[in-house]
C-alpha atoms as a PDB file:
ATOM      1  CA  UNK A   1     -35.726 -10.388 -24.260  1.00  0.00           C
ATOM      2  CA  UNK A   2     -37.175 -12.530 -21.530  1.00  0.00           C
ATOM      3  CA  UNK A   3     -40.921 -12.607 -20.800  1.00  0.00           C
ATOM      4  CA  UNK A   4     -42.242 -15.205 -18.611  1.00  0.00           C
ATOM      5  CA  UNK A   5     -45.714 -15.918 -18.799  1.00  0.00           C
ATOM      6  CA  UNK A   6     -47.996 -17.312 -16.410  1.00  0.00           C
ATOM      7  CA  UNK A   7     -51.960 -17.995 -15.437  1.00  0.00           C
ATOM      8  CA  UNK A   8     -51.663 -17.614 -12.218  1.00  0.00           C
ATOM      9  CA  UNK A   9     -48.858 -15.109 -11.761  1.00  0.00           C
ATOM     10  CA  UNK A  10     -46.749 -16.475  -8.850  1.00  0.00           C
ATOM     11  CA  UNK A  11     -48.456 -18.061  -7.306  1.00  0.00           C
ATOM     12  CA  UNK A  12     -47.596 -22.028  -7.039  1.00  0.00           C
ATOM     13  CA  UNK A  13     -44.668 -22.153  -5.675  1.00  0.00           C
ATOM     14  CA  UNK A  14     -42.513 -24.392  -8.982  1.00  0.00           C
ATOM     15  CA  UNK A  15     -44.040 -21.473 -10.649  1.00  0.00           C
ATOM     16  CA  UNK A  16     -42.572 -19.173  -8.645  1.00  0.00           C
ATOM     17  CA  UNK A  17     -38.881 -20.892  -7.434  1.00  0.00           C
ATOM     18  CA  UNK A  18     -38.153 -21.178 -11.357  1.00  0.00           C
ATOM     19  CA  UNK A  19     -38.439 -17.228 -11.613  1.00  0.00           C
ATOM     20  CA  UNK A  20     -36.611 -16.823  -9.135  1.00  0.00           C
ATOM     21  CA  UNK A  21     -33.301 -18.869 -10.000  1.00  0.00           C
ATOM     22  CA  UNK A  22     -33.630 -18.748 -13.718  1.00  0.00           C
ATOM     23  CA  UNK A  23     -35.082 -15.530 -14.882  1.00  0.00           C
ATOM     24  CA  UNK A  24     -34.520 -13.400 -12.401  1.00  0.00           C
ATOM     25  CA  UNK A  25     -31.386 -15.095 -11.276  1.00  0.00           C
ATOM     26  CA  UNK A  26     -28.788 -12.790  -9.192  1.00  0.00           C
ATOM     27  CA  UNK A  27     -30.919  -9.609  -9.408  1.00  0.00           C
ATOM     28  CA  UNK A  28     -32.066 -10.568  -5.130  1.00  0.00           C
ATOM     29  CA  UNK A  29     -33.619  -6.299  -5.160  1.00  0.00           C
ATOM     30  CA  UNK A  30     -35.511  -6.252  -8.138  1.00  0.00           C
ATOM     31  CA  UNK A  31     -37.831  -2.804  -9.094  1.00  0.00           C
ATOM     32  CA  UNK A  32     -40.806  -4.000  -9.886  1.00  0.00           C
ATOM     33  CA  UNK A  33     -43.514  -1.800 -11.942  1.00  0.00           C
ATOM     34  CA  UNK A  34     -47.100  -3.434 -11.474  1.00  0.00           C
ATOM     35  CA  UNK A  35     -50.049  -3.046 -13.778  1.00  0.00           C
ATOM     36  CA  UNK A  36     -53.437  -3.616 -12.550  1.00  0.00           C
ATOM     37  CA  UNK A  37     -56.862  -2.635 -13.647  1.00  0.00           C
ATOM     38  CA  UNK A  38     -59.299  -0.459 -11.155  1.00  0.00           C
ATOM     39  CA  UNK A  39     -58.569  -1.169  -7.446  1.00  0.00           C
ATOM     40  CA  UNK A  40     -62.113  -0.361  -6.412  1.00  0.00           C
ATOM     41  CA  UNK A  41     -63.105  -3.495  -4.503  1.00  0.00           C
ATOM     42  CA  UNK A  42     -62.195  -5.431  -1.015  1.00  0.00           C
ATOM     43  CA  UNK A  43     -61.063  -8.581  -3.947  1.00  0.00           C
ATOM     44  CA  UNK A  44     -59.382  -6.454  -6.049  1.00  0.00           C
ATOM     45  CA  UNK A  45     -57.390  -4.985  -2.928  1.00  0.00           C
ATOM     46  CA  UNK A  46     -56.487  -8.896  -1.623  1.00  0.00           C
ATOM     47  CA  UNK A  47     -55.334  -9.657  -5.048  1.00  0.00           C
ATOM     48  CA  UNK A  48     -53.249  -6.753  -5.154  1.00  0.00           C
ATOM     49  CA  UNK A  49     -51.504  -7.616  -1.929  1.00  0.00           C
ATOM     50  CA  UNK A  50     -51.286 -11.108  -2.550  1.00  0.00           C
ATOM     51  CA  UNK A  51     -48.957  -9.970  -5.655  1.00  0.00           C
ATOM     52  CA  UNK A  52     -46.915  -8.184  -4.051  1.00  0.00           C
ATOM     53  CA  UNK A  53     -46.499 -10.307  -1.789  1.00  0.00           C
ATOM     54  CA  UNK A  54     -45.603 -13.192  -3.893  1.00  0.00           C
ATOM     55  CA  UNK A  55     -43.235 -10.649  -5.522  1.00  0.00           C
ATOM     56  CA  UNK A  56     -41.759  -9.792  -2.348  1.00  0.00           C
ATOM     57  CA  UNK A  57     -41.169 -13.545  -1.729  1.00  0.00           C
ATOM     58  CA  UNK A  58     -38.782 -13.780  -4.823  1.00  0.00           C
ATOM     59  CA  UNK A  59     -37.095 -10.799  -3.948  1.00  0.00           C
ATOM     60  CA  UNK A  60     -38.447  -8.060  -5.023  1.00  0.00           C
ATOM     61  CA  UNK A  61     -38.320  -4.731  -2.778  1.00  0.00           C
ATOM     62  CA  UNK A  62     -39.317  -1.806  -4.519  1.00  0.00           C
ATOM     63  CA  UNK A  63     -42.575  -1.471  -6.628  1.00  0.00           C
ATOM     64  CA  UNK A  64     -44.522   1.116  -8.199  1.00  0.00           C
ATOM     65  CA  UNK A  65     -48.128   0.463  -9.574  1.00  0.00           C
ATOM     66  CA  UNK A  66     -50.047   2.169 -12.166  1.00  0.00           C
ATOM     67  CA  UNK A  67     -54.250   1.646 -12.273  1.00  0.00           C
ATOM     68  CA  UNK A  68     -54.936   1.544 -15.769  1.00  0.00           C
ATOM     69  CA  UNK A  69     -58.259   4.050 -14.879  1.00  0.00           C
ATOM     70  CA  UNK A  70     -55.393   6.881 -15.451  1.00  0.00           C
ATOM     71  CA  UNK A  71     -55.094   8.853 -18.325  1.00  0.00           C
ATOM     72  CA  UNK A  72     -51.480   8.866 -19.107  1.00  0.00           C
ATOM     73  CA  UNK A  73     -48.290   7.130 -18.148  1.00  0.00           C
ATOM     74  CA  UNK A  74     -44.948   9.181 -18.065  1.00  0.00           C
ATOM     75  CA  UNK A  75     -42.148   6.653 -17.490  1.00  0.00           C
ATOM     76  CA  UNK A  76     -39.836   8.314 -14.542  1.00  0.00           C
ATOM     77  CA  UNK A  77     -37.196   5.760 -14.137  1.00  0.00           C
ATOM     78  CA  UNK A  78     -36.323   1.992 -15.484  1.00  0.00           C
ATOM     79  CA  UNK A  79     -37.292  -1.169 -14.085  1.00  0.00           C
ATOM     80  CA  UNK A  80     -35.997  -4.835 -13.802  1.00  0.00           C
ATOM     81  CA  UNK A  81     -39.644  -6.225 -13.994  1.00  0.00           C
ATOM     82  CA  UNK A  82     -43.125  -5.555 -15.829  1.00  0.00           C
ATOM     83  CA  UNK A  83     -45.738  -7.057 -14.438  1.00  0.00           C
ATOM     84  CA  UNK A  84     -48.949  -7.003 -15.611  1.00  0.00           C
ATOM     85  CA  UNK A  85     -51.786  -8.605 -13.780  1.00  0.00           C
ATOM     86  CA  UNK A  86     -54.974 -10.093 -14.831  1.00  0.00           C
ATOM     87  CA  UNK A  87     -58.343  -9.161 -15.780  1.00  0.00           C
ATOM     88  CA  UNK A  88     -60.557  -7.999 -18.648  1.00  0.00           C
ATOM     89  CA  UNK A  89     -58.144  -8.600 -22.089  1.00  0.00           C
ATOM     90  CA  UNK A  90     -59.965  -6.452 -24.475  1.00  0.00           C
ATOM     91  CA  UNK A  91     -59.974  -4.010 -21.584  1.00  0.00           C
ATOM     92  CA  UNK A  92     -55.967  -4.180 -20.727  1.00  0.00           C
ATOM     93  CA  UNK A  93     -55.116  -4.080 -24.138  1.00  0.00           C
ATOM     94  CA  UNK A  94     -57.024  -0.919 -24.816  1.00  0.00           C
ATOM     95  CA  UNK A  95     -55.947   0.748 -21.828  1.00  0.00           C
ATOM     96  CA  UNK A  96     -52.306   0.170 -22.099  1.00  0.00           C
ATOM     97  CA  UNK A  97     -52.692   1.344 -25.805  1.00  0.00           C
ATOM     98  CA  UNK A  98     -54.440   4.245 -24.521  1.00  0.00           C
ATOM     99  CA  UNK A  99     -52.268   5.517 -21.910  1.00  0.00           C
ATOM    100  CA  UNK A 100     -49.414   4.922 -23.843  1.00  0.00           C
ATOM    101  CA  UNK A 101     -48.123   2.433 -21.790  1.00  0.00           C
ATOM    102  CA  UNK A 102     -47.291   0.005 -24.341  1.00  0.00           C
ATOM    103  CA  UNK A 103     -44.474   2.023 -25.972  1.00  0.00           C
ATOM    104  CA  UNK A 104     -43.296   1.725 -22.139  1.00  0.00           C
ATOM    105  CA  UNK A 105     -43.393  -1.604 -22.084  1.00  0.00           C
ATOM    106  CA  UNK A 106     -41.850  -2.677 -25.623  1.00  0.00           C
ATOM    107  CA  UNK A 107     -38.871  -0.602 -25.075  1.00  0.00           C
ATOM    108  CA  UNK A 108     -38.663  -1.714 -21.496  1.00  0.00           C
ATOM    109  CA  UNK A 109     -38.671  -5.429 -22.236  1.00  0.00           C
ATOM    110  CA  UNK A 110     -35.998  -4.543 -25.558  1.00  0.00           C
ATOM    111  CA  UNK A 111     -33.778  -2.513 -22.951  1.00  0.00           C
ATOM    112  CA  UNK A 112     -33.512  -5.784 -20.788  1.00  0.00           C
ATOM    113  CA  UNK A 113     -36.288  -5.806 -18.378  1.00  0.00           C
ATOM    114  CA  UNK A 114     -38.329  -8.627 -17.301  1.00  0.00           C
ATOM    115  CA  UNK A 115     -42.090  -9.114 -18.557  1.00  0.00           C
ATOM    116  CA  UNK A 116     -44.375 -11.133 -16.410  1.00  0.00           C
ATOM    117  CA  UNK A 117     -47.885 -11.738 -17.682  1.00  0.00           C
ATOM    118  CA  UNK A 118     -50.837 -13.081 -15.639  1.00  0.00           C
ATOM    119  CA  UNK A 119     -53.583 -14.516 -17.827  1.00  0.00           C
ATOM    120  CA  UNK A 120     -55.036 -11.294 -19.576  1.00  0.00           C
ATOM    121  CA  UNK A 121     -51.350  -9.745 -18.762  1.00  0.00           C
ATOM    122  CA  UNK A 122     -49.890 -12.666 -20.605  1.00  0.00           C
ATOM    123  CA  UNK A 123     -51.908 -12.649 -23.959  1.00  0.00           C
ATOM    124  CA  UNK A 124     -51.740  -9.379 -24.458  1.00  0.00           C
ATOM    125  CA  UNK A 125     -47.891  -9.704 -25.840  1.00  0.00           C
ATOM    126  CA  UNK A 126     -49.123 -11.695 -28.917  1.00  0.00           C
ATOM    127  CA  UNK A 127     -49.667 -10.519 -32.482  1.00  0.00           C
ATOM    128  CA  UNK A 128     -53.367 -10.381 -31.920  1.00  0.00           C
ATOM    129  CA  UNK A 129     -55.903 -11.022 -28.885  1.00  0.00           C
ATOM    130  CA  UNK A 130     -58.232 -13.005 -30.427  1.00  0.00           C
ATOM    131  CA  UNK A 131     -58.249 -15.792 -28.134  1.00  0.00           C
ATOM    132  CA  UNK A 132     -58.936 -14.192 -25.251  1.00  0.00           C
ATOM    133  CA  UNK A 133     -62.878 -14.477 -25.841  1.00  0.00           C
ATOM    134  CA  UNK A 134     -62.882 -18.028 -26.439  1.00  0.00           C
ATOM    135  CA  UNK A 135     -65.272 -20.578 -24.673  1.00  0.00           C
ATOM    136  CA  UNK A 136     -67.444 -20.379 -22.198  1.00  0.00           C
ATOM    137  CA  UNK A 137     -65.283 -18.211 -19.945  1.00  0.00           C
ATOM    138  CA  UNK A 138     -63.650 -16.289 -22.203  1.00  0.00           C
ATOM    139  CA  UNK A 139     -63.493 -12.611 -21.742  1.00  0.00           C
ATOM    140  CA  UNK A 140     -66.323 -10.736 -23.216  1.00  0.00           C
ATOM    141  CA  UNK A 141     -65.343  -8.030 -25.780  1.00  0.00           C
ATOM    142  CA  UNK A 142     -67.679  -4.992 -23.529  1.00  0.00           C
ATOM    143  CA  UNK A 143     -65.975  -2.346 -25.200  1.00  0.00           C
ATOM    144  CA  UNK A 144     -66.848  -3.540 -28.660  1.00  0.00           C
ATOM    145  CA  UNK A 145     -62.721  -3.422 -28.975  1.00  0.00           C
ATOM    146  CA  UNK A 146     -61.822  -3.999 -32.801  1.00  0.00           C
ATOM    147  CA  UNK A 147     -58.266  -3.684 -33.111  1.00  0.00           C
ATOM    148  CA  UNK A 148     -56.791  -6.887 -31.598  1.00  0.00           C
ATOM    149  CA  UNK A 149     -53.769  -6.505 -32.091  1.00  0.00           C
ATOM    150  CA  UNK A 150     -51.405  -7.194 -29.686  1.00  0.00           C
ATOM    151  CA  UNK A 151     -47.760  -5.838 -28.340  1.00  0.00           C
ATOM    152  CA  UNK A 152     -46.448  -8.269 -30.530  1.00  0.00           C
ATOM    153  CA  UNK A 153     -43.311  -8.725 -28.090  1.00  0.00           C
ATOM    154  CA  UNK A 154     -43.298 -12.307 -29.484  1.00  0.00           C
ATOM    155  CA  UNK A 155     -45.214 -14.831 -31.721  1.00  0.00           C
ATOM    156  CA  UNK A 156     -46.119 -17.304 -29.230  1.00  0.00           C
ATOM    157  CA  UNK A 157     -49.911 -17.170 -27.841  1.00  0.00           C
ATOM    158  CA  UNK A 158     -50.682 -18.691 -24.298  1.00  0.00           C
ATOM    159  CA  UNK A 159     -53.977 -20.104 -23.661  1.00  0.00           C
ATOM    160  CA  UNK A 160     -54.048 -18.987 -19.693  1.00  0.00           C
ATOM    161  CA  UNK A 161     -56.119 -21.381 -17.127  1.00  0.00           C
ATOM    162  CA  UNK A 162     -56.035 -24.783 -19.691  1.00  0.00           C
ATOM    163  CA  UNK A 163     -57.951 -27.814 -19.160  1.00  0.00           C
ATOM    164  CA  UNK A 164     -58.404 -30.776 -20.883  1.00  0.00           C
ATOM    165  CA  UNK A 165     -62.252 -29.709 -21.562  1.00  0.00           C
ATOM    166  CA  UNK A 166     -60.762 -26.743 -23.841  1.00  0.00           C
ATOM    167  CA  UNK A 167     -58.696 -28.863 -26.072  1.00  0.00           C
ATOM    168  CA  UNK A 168     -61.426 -29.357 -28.732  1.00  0.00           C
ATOM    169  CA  UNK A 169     -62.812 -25.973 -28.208  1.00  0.00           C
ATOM    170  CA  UNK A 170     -58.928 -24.739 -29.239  1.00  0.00           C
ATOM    171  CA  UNK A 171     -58.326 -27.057 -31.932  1.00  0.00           C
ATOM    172  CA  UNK A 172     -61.119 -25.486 -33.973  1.00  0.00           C
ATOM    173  CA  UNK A 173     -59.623 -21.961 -33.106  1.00  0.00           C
ATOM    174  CA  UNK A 174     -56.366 -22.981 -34.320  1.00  0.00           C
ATOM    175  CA  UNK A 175     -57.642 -24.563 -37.559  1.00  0.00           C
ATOM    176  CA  UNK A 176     -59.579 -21.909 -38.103  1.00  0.00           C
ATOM    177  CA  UNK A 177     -56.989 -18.990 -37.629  1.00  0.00           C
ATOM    178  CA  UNK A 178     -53.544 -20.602 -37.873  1.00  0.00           C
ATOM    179  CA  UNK A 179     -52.507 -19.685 -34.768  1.00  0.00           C
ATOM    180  CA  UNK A 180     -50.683 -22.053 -32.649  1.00  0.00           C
ATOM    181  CA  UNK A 181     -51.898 -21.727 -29.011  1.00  0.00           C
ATOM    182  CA  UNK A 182     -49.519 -23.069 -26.074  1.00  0.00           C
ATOM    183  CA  UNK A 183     -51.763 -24.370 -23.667  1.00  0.00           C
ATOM    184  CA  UNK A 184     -50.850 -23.006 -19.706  1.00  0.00           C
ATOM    185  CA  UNK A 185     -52.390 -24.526 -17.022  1.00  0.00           C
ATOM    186  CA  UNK A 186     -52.629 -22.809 -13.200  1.00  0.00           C
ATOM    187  CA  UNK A 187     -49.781 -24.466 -12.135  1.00  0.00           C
ATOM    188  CA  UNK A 188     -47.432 -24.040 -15.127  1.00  0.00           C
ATOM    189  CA  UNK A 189     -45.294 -20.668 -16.796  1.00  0.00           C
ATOM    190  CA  UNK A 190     -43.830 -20.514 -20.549  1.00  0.00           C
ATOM    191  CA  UNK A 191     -40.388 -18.675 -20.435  1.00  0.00           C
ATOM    192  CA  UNK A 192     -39.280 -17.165 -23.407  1.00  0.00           C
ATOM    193  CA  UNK A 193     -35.492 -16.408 -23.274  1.00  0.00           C
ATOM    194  CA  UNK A 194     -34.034 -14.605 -25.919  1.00  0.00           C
ATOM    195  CA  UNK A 195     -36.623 -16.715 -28.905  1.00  0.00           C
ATOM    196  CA  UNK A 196     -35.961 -19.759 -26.777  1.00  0.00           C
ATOM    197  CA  UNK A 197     -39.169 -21.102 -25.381  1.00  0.00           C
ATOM    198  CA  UNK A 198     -39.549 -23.286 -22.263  1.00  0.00           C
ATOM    199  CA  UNK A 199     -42.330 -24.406 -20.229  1.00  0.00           C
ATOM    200  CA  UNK A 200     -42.350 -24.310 -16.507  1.00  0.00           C
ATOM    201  CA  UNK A 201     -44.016 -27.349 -14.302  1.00  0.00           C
END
């Protein structure tokens, strides 16, 4: 199982060098299935392109995406990587359960392909969600979402976008839960490789 986990997707380039020669490694043609939430906006339309483009720059060719505004997902072929972009957490997470995408994903990732998370995309493997709506700009629960569970792919939990201002903030949560939170900041990935975890600088 390999899922490598990021804030910022791929975009620094350390972030995005180690994926190449480490996790993705030989596979130069990857397929590439993209996740995204509603492509409605000019932003949302850069930020899609600016993916793909930092996917094309590691090698991947051939990509299919999937707008999580659709009802259903019916899995047509296999791919080498998952990725699944950022946004609202409670919203991913109910939306991938929904459309039955998460089934996809768990036996993709158990099959051998590669899951790369971008912030929201990236918590949303954990047991539970719960830390998404911490802080100040933590996501805001607008679906009144109550099952936080997660895809449970793996027990570690990434705190996406860290600074030094959230380290009290997440010592409470982890006192307070149990939870052990591995803190990621813009620049930096966590790799987990078959239960062995690594951080990227």
């Amino acid at each position: 199982m390999k899922l490598y986990l990021t804030s910022n997707g791929l975009e620094s380039d350390n972030v995005a060098e180690y994926f190449k020669n480490n996790v993705l490694q030989k596979n130069i043609e990857a397929t590439s299935f993209l996740i995204v939430s509603v492509q409605d906006t000019e932003s949302d339309a850069f930020y899609l392109q600016k993916t793909m483009d930092e996917l094309r720059g590691v090698g991947a060719v051939d990509m299919d995406i999937f707008e999580l505004k659709e009802e259903r997902f019916d899995a047509v072929k296999d791919y080498d990587v998952i990725y699944v972009c950022g946004g609202n957490t409670f919203v991913y997470l109910d939306r991938i359960k929904k459309t039955g995408l998460d089934r996809f994903i768990i036996e993709s990732v158990n099959k051998g392909s590669i899951y790369v998370g971008v912030s929201a995309g990236s918590i949303v493997v954990s047991s539970s969600i719960e830390l998404a709506g911490l802080g100040d700009g933590g996501d805001i629960n607008e679906i009144g979402l109550e099952d936080l569970s997660g895809l449970g792919l793996h027990n570690v939990m990434v705190f996406p976008h860290y600074s030094v201002q959230d380290e009290e903030m997440i010592k409470e949560f982890e006192k307070r839960t149990g939870y052990q939170l591995n803190r990621l900041s813009d620049n930096q990935a966590l790799f987990v490789n078959d239960g062995i975890v690594s951080i990227v600088n």
